[in-house]
PDB file of N, CA and C in Angstrom:
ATOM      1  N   UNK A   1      21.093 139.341  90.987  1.00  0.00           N
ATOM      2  CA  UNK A   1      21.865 138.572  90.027  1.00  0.00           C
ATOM      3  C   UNK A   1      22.741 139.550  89.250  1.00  0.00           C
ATOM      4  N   UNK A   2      24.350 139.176  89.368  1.00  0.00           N
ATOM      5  CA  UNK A   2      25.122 140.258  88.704  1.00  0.00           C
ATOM      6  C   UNK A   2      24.968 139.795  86.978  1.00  0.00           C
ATOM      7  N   UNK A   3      25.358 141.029  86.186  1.00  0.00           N
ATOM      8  CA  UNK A   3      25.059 141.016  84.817  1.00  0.00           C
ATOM      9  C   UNK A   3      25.901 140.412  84.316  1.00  0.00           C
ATOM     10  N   UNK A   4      26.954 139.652  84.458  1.00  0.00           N
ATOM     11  CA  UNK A   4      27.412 138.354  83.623  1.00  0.00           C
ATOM     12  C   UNK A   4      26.138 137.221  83.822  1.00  0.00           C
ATOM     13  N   UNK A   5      26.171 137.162  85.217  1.00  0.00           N
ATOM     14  CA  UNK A   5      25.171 135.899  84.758  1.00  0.00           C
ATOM     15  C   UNK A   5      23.973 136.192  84.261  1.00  0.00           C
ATOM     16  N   UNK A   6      22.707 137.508  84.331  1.00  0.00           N
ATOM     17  CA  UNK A   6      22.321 137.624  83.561  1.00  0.00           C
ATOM     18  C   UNK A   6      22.324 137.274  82.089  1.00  0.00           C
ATOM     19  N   UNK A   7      23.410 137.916  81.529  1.00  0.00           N
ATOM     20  CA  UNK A   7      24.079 137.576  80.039  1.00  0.00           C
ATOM     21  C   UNK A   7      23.830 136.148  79.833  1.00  0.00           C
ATOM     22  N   UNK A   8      24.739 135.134  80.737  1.00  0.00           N
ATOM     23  CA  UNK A   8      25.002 133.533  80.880  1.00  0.00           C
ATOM     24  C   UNK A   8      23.311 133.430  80.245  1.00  0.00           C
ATOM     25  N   UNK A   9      22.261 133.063  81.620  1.00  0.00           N
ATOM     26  CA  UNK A   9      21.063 132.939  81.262  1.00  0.00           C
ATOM     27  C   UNK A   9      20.517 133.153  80.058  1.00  0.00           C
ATOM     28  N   UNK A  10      20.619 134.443  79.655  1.00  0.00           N
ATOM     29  CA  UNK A  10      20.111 135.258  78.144  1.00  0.00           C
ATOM     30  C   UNK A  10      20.737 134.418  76.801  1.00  0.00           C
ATOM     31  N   UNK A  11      22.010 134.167  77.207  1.00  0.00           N
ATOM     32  CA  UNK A  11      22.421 133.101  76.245  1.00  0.00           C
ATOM     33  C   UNK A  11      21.901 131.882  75.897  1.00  0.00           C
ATOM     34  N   UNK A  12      21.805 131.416  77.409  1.00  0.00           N
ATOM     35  CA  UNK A  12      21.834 129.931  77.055  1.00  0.00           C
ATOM     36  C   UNK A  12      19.804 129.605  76.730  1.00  0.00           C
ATOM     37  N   UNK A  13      19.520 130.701  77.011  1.00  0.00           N
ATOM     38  CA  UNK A  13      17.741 130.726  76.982  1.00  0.00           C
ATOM     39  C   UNK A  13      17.963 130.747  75.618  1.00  0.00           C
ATOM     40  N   UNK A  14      18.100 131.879  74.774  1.00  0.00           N
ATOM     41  CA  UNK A  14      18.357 131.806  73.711  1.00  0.00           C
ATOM     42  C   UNK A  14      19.145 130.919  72.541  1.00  0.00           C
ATOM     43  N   UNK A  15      19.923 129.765  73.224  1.00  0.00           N
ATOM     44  CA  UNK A  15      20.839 129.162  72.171  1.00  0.00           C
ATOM     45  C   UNK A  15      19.392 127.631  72.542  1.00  0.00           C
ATOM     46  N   UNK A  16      18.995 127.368  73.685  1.00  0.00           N
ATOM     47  CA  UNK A  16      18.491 126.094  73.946  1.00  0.00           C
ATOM     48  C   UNK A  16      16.734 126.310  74.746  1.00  0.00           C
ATOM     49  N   UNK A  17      16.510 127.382  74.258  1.00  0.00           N
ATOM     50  CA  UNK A  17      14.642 127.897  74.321  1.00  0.00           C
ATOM     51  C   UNK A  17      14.353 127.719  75.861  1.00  0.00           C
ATOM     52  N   UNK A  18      13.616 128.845  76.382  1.00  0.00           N
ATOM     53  CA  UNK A  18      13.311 129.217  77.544  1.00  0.00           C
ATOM     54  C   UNK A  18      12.580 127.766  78.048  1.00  0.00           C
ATOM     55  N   UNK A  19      11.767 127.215  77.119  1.00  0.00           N
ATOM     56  CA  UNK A  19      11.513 125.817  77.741  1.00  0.00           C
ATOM     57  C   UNK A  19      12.281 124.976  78.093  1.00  0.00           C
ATOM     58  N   UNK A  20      13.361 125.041  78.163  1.00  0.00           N
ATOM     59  CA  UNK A  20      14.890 123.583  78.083  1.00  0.00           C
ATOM     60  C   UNK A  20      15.553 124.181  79.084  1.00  0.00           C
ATOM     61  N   UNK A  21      15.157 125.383  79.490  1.00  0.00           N
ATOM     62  CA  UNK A  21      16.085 125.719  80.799  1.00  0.00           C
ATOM     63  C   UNK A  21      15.406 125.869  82.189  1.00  0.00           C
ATOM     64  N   UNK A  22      16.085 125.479  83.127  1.00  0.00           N
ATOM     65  CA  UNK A  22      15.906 125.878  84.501  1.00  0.00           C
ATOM     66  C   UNK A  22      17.028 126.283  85.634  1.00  0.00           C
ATOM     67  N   UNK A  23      16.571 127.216  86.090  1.00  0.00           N
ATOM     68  CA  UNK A  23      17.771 127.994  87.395  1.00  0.00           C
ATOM     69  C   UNK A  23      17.563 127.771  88.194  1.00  0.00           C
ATOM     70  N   UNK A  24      18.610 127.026  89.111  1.00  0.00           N
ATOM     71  CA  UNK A  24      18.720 126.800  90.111  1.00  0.00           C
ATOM     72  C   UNK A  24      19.825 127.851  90.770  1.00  0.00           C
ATOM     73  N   UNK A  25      18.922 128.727  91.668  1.00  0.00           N
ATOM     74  CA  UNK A  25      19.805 128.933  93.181  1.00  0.00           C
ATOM     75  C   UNK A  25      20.000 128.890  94.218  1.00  0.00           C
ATOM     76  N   UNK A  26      20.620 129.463  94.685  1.00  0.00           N
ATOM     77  CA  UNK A  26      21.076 129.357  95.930  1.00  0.00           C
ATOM     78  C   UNK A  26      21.968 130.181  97.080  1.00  0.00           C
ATOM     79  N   UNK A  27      20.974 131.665  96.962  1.00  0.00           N
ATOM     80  CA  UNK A  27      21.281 132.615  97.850  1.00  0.00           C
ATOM     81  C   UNK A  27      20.575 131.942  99.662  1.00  0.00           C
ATOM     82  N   UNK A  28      21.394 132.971 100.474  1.00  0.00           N
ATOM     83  CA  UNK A  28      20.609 132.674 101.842  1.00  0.00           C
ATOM     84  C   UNK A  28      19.916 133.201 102.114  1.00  0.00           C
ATOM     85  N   UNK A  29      19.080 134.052 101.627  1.00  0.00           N
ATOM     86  CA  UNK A  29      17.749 134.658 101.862  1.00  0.00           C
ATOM     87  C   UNK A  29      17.040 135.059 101.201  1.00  0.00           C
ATOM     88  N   UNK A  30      15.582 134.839 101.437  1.00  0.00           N
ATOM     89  CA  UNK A  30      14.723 134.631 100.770  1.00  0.00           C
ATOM     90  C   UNK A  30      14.669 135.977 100.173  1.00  0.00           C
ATOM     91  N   UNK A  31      14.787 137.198 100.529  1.00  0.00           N
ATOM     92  CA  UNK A  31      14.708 138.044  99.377  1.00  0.00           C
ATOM     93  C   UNK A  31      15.335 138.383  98.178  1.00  0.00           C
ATOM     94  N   UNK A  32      16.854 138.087  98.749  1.00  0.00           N
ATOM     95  CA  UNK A  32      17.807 137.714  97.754  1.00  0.00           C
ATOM     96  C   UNK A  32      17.872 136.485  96.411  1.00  0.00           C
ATOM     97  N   UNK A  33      16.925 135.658  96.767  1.00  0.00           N
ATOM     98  CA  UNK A  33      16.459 134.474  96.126  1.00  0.00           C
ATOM     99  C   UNK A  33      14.809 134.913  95.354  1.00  0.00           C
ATOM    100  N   UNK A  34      14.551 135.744  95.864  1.00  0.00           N
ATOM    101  CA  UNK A  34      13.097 136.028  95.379  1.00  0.00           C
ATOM    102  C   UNK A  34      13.477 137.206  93.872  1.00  0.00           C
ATOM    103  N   UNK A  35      14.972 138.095  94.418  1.00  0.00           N
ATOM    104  CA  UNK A  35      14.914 138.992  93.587  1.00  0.00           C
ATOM    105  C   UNK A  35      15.700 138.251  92.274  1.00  0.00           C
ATOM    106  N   UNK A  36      16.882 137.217  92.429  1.00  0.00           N
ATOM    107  CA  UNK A  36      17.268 136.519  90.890  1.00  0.00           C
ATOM    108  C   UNK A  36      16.158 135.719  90.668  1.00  0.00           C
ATOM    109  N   UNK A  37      14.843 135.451  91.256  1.00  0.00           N
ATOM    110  CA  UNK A  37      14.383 134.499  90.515  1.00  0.00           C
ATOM    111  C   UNK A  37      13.188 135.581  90.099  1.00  0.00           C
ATOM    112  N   UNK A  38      13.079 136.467  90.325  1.00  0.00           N
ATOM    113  CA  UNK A  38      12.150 137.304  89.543  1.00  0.00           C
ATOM    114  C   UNK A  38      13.005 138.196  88.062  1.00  0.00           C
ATOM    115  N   UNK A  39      14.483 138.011  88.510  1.00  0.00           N
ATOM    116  CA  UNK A  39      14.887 138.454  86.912  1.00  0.00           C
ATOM    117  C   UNK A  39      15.015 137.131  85.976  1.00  0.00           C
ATOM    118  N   UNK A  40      14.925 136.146  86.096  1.00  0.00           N
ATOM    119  CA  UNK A  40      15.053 135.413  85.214  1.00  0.00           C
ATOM    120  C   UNK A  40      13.525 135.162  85.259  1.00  0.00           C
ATOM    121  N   UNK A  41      12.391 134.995  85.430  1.00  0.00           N
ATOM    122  CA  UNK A  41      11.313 135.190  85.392  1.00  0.00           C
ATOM    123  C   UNK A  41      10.640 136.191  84.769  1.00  0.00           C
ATOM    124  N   UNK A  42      10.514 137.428  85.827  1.00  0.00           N
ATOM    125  CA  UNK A  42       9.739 138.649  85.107  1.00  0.00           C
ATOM    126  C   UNK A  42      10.659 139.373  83.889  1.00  0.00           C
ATOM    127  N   UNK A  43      12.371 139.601  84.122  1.00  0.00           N
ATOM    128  CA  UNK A  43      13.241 140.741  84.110  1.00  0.00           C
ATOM    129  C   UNK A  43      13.521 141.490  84.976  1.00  0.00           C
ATOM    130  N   UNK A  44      14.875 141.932  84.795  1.00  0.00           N
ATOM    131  CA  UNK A  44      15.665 142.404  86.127  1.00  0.00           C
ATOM    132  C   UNK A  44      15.067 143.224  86.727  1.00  0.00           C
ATOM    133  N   UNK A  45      14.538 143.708  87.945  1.00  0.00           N
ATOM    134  CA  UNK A  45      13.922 144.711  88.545  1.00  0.00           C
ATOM    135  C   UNK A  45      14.417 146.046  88.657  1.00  0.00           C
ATOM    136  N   UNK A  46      15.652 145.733  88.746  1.00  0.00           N
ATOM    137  CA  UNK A  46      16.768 147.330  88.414  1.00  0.00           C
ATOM    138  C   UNK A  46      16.463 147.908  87.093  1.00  0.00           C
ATOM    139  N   UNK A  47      16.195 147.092  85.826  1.00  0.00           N
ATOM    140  CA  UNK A  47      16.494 147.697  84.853  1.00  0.00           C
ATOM    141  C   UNK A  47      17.390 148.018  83.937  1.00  0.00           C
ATOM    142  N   UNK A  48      18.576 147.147  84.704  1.00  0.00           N
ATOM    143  CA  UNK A  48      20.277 147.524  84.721  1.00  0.00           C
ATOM    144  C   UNK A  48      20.891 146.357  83.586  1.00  0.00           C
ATOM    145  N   UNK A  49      20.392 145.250  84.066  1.00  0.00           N
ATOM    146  CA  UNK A  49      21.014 144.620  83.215  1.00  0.00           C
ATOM    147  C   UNK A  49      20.650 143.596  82.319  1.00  0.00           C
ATOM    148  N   UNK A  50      21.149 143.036  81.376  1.00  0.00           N
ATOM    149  CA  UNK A  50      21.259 142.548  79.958  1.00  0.00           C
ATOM    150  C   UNK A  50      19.578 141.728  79.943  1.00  0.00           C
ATOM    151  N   UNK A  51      18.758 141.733  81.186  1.00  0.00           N
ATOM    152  CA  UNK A  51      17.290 141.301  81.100  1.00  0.00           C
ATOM    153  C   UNK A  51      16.625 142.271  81.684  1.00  0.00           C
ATOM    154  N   UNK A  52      16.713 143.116  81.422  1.00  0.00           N
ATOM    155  CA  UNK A  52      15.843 144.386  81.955  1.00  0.00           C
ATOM    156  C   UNK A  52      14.895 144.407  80.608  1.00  0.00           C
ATOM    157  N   UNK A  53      13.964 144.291  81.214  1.00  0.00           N
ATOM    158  CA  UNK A  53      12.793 144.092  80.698  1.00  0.00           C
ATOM    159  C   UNK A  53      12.069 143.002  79.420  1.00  0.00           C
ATOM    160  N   UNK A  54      13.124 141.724  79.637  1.00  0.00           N
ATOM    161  CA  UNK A  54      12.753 140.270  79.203  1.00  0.00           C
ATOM    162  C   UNK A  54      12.453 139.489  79.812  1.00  0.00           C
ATOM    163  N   UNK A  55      11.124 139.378  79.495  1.00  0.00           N
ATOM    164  CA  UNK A  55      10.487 138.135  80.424  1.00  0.00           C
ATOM    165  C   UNK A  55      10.348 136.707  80.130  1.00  0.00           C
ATOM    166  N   UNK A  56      11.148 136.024  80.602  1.00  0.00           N
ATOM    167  CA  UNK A  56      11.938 134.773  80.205  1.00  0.00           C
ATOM    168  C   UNK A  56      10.883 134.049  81.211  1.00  0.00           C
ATOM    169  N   UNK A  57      10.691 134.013  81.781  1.00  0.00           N
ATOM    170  CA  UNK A  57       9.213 133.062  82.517  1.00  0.00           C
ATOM    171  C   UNK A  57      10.259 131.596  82.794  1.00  0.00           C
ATOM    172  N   UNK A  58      11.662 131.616  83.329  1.00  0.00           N
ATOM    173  CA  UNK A  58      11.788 130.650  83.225  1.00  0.00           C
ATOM    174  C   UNK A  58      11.710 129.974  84.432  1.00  0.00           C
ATOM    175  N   UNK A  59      11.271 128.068  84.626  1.00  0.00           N
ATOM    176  CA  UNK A  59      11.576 127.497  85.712  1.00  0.00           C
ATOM    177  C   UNK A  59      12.878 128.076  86.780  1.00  0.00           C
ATOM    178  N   UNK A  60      12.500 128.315  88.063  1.00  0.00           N
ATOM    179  CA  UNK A  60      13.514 128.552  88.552  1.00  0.00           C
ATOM    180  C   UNK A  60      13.307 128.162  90.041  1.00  0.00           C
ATOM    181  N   UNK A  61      14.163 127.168  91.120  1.00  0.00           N
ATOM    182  CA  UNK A  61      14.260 126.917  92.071  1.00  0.00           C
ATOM    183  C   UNK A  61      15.252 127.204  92.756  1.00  0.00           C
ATOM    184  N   UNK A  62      15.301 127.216  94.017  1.00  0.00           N
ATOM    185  CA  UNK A  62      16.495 127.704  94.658  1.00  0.00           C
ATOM    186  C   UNK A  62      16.468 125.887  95.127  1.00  0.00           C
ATOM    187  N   UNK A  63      17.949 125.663  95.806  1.00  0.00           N
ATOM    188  CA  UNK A  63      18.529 124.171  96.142  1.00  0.00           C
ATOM    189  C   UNK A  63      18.222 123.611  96.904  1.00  0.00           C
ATOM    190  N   UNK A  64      17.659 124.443  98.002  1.00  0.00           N
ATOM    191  CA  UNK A  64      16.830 123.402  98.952  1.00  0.00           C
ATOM    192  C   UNK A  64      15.391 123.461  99.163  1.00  0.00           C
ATOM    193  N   UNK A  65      14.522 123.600  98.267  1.00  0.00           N
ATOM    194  CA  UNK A  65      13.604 123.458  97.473  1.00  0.00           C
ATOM    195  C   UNK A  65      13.268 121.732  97.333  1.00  0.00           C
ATOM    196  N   UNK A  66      11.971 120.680  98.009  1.00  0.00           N
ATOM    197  CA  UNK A  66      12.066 119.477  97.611  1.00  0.00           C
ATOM    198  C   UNK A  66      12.167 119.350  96.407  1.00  0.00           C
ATOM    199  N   UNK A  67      11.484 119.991  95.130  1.00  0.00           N
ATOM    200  CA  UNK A  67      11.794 119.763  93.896  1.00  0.00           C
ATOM    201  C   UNK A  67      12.847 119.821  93.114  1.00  0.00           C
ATOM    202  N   UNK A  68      14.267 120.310  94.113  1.00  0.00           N
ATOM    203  CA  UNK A  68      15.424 120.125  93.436  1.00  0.00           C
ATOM    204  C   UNK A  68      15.864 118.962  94.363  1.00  0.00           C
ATOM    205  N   UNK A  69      15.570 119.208  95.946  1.00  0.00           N
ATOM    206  CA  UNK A  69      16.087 117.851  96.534  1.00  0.00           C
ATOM    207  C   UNK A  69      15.856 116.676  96.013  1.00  0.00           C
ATOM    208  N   UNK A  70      14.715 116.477  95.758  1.00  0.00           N
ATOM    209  CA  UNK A  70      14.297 115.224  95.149  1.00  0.00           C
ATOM    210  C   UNK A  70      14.882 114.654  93.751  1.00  0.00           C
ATOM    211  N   UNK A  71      15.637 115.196  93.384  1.00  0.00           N
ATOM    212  CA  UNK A  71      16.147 114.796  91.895  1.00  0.00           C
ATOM    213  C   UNK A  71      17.575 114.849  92.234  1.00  0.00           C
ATOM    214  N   UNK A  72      18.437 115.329  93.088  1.00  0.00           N
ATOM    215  CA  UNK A  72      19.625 115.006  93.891  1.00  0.00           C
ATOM    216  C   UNK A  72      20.061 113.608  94.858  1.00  0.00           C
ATOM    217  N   UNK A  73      21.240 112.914  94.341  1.00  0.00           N
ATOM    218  CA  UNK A  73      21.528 112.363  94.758  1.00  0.00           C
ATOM    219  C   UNK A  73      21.653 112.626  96.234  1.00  0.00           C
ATOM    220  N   UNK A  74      21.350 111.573  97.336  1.00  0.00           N
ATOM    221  CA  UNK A  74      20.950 111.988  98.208  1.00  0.00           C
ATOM    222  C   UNK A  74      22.318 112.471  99.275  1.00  0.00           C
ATOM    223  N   UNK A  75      23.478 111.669  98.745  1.00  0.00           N
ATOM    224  CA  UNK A  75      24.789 112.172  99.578  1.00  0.00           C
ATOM    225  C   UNK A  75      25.062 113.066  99.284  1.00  0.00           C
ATOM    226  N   UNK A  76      24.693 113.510  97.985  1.00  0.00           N
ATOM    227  CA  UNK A  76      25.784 114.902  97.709  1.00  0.00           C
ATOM    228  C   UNK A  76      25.368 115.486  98.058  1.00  0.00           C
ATOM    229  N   UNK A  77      23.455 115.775  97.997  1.00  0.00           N
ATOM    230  CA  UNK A  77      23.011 117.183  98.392  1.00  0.00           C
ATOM    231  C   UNK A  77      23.421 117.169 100.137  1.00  0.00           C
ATOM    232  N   UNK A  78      23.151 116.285 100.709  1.00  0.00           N
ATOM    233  CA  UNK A  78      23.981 116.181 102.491  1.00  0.00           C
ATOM    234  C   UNK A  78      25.068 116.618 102.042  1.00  0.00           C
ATOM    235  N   UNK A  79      26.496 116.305 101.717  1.00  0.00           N
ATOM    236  CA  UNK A  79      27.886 116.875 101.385  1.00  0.00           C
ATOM    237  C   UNK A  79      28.168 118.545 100.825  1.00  0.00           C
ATOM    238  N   UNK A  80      27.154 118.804  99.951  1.00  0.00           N
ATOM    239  CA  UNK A  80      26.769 120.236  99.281  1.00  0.00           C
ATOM    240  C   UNK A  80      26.345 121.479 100.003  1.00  0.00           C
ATOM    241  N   UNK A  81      24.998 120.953 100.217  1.00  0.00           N
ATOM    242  CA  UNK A  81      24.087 121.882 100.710  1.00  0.00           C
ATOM    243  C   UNK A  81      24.039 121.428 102.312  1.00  0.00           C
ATOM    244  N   UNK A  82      23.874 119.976 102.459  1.00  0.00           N
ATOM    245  CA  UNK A  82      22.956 120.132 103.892  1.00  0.00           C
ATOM    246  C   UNK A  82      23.176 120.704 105.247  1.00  0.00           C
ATOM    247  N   UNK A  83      24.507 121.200 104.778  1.00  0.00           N
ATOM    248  CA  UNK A  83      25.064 122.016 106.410  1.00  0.00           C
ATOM    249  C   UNK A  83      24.291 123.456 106.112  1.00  0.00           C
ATOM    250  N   UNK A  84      24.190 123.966 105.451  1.00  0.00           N
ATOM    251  CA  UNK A  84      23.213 125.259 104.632  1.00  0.00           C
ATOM    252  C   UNK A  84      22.302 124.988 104.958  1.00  0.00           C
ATOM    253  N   UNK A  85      20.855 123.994 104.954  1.00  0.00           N
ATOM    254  CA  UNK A  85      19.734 123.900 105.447  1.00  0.00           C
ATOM    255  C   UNK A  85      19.648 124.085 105.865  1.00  0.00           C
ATOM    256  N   UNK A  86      20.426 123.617 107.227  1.00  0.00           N
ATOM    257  CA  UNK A  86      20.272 123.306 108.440  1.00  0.00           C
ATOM    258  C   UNK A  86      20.296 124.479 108.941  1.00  0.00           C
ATOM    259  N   UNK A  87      20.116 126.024 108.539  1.00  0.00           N
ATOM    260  CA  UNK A  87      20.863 127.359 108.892  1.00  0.00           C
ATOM    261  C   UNK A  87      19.926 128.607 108.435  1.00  0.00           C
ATOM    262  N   UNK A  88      19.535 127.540 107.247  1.00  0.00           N
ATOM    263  CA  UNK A  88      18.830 128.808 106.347  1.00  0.00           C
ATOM    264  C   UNK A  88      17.134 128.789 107.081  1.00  0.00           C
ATOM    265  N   UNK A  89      16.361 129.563 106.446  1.00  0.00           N
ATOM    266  CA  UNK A  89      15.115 130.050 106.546  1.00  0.00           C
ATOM    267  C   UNK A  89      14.229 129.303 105.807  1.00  0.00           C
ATOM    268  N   UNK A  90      14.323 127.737 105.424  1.00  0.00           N
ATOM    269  CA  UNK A  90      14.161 127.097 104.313  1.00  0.00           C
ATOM    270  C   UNK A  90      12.545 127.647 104.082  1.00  0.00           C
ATOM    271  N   UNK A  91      11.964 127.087 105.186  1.00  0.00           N
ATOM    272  CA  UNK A  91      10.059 127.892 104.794  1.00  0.00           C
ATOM    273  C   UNK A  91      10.097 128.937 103.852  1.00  0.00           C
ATOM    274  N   UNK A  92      10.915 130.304 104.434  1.00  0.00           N
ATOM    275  CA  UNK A  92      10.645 131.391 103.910  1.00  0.00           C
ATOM    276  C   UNK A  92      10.983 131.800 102.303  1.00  0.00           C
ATOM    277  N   UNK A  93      11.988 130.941 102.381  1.00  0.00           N
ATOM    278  CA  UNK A  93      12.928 130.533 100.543  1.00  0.00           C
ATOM    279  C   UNK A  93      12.062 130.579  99.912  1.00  0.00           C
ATOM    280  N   UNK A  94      11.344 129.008 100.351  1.00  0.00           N
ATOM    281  CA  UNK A  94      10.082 128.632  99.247  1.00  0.00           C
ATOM    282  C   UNK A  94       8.583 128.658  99.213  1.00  0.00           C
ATOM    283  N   UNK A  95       8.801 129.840 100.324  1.00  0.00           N
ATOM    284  CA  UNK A  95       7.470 130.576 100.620  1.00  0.00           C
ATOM    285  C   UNK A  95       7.670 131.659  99.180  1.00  0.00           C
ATOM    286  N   UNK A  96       8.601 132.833  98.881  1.00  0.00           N
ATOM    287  CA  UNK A  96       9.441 133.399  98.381  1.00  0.00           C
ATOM    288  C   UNK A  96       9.403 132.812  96.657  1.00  0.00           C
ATOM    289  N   UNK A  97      10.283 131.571  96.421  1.00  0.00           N
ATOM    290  CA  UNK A  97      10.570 130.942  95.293  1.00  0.00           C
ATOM    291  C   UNK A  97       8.675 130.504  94.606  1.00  0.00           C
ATOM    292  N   UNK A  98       7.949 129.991  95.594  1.00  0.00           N
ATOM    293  CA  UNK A  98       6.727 129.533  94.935  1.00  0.00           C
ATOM    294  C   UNK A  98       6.179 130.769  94.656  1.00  0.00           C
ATOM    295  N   UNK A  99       6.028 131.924  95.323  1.00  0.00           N
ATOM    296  CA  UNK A  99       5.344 133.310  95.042  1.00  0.00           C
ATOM    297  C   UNK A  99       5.566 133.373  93.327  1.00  0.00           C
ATOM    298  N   UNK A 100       6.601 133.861  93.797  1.00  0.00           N
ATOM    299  CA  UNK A 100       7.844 134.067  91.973  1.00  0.00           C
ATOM    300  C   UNK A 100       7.055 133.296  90.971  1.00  0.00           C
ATOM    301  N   UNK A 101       7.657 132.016  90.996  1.00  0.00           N
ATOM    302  CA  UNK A 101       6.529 131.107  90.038  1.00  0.00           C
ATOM    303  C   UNK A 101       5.451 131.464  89.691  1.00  0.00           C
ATOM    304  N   UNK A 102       4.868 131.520  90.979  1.00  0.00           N
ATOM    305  CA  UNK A 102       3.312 131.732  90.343  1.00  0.00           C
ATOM    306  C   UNK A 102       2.712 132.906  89.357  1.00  0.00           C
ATOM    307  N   UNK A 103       3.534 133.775  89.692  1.00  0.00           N
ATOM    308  CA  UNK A 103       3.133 135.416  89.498  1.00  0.00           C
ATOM    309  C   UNK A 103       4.139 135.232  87.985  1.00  0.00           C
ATOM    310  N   UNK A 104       5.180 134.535  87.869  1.00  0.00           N
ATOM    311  CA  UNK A 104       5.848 135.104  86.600  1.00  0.00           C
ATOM    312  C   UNK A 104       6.147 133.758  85.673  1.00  0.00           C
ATOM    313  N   UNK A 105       6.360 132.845  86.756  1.00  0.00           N
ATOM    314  CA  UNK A 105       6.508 131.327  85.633  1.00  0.00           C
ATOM    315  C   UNK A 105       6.228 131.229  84.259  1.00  0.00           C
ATOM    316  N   UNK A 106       6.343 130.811  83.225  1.00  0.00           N
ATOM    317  CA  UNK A 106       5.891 130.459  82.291  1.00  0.00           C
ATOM    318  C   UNK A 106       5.452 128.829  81.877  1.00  0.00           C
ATOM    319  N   UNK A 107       6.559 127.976  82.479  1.00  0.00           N
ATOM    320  CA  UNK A 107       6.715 126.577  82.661  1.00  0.00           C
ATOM    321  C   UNK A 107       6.489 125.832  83.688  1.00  0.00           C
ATOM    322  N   UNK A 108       5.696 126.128  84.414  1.00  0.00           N
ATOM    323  CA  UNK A 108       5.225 125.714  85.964  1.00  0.00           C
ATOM    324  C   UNK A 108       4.736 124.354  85.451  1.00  0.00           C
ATOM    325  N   UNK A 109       5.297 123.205  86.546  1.00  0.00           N
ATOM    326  CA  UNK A 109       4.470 122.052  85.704  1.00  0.00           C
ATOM    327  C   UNK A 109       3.093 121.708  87.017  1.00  0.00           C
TER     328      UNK A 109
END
């Protein structure tokens, strides 16, 4: 996760409480998805940027995740994402994304 959006996050955690927020992404691989959702979770793993070493524990899913599918209208996420599913490693995402959670979540429901 580059350090603007870091920042973004840090803001908006801070203007509307780590409980009121959740991240959704949507890299194509699961490590790449494992490593922004462990900085908005644990803190940045580099160290580098504006959450290096804030642990914001926040909800965070990547998009094709049922728990974001399921709250998506069902055309758009087909129009959006679903040519992406159909491509990606989806198991491994949220093999990946649930790890994260578990180990750093704060808001896991």
């Amino acid at each position: 996760m580059d350090l603007e959006n870091q920042q973004r996050v840090k803001d908006l955690t801070e203007k509307h409480g780590a409980e009121n927020v959740v991240v959704i992404l949507g890299a194509a691989e699961a490590e790449a998805s494992g490593l922004a959702a462990e900085t908005v979770t644990a803190g940045d793993p580099t160290f580098a940027g504006p959450l290096a070493g804030v642990q914001l524990g926040l909800r965070v899913y990547h998009a094709v995740e049922p728990e974001f599918k399921g709250e998506v209208n069902e055309e758009v996420f087909d129009d959006q994402i679903g040519m992406m599913e159909m491509v990606l490693d989806v198991d491994s995402i949220i093999d990946e994304m649930k790890s994260i959670r578990s180990e750093h979540g704060k808001f896991n429901d």
